[in-house]
Protein backbone atom coordinates (compact mmCIF):
# COMPACT_ATOMS: atom_id res chain seq x y z
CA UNK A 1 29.92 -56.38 27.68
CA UNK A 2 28.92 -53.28 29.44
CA UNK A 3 26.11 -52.27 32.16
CA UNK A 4 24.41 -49.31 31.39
CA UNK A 5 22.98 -47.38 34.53
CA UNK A 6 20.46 -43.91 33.61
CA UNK A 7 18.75 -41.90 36.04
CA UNK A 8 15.66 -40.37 34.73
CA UNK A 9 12.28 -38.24 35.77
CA UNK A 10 9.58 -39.43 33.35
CA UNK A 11 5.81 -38.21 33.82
CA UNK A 12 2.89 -40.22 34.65
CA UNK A 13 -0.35 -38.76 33.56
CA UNK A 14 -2.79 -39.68 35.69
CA UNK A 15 -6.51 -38.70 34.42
CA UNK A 16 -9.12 -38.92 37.64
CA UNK A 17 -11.99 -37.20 35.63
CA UNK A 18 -12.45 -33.70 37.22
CA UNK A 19 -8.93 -33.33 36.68
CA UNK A 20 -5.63 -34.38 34.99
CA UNK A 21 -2.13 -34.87 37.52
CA UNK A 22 0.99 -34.98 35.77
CA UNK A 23 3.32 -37.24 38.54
CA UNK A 24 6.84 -37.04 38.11
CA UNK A 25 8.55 -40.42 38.25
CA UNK A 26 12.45 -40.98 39.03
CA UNK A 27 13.41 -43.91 37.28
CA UNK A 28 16.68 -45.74 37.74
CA UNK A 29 17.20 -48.02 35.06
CA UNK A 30 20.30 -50.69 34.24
CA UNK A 31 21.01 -52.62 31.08
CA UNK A 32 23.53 -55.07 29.63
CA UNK A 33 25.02 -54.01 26.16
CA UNK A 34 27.26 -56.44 24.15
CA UNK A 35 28.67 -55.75 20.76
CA UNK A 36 26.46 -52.32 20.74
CA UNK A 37 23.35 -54.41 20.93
CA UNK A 38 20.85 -54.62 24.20
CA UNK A 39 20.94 -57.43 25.89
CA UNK A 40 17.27 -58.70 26.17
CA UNK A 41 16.15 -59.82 29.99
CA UNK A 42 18.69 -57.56 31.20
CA UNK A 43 16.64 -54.91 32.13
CA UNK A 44 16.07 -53.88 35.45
CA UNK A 45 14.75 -50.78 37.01
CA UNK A 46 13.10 -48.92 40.15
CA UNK A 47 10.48 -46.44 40.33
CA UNK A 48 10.17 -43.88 42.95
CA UNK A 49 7.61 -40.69 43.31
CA UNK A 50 5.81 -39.03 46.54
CA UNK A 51 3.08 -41.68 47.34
CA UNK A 52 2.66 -40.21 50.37
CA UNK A 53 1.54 -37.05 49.05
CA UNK A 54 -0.96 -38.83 46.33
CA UNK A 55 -2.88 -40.73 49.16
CA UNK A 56 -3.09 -37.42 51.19
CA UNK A 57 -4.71 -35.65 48.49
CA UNK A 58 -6.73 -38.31 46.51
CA UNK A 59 -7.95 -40.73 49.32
CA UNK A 60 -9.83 -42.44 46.90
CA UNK A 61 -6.82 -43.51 44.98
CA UNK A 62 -6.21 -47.32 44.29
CA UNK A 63 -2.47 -47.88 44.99
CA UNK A 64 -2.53 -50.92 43.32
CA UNK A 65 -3.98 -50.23 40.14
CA UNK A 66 -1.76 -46.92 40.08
CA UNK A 67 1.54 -48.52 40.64
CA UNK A 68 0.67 -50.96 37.63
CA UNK A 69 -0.23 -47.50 35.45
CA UNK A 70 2.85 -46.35 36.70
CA UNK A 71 5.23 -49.46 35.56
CA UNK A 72 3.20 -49.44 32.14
CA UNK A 73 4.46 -46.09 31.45
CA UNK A 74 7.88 -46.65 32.01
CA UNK A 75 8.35 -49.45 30.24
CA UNK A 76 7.20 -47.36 27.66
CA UNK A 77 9.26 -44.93 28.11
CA UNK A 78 12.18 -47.09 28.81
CA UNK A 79 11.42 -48.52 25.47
CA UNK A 80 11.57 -45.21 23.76
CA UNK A 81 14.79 -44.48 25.27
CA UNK A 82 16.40 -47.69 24.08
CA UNK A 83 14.97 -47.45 20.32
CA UNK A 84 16.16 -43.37 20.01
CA UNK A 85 19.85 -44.67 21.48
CA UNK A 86 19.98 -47.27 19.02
CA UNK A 87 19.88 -50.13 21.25
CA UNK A 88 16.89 -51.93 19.97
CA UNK A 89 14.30 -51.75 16.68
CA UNK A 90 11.07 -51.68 16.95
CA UNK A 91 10.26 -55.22 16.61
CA UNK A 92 12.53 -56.12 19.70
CA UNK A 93 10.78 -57.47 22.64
CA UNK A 94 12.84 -56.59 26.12
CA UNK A 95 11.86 -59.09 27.97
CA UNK A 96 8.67 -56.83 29.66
């Protein structure tokens, strides 16, 4: 058995219809492996980018539906990560 712990900036698109932001996301993300295989429910991760700086400039912005945005895209690309390493195939469900 061994935790896997990866740091990585992944990039929320974010389309508000006059224009398109691309929002950098660092993403720390731990797993269990056994035998080479990902452990499934293992997963857990944290999401930080300048929210700060998104409310100042787009007032409008719903926080709420944006974090969810946010978390949909990575899990996918915490999924994309996992099936190019080898941990899981593309039926696998992780447990998100």
């Amino acid at each position: 058995m061994v935790w896997v712990v990866e740091k990585k900036v992944f990039h929320h698109l974010l389309n508000l219809g006059f224009s398109r932001i691309e929002i950098p996301v660092r993403v720390k993300f731990e797993f269990e492996v056994k035998e080479g295989n990902f452990v499934h429910d293992s997963i857990s991760f944290q999401i930080l980018y300048n929210r700060s700086a998104l409310e100042k400039y787009y007032p409008k912005l719903k926080s709420k539906s944006l974090e969810k945005a946010m978390e949909k895209t990575v899990k996918k690309e915490i999924r994309s990560y996992l099936k190019a390493r080898g941990y899981i195939k593309k039926e696998d469900h992780l447990g998100f």
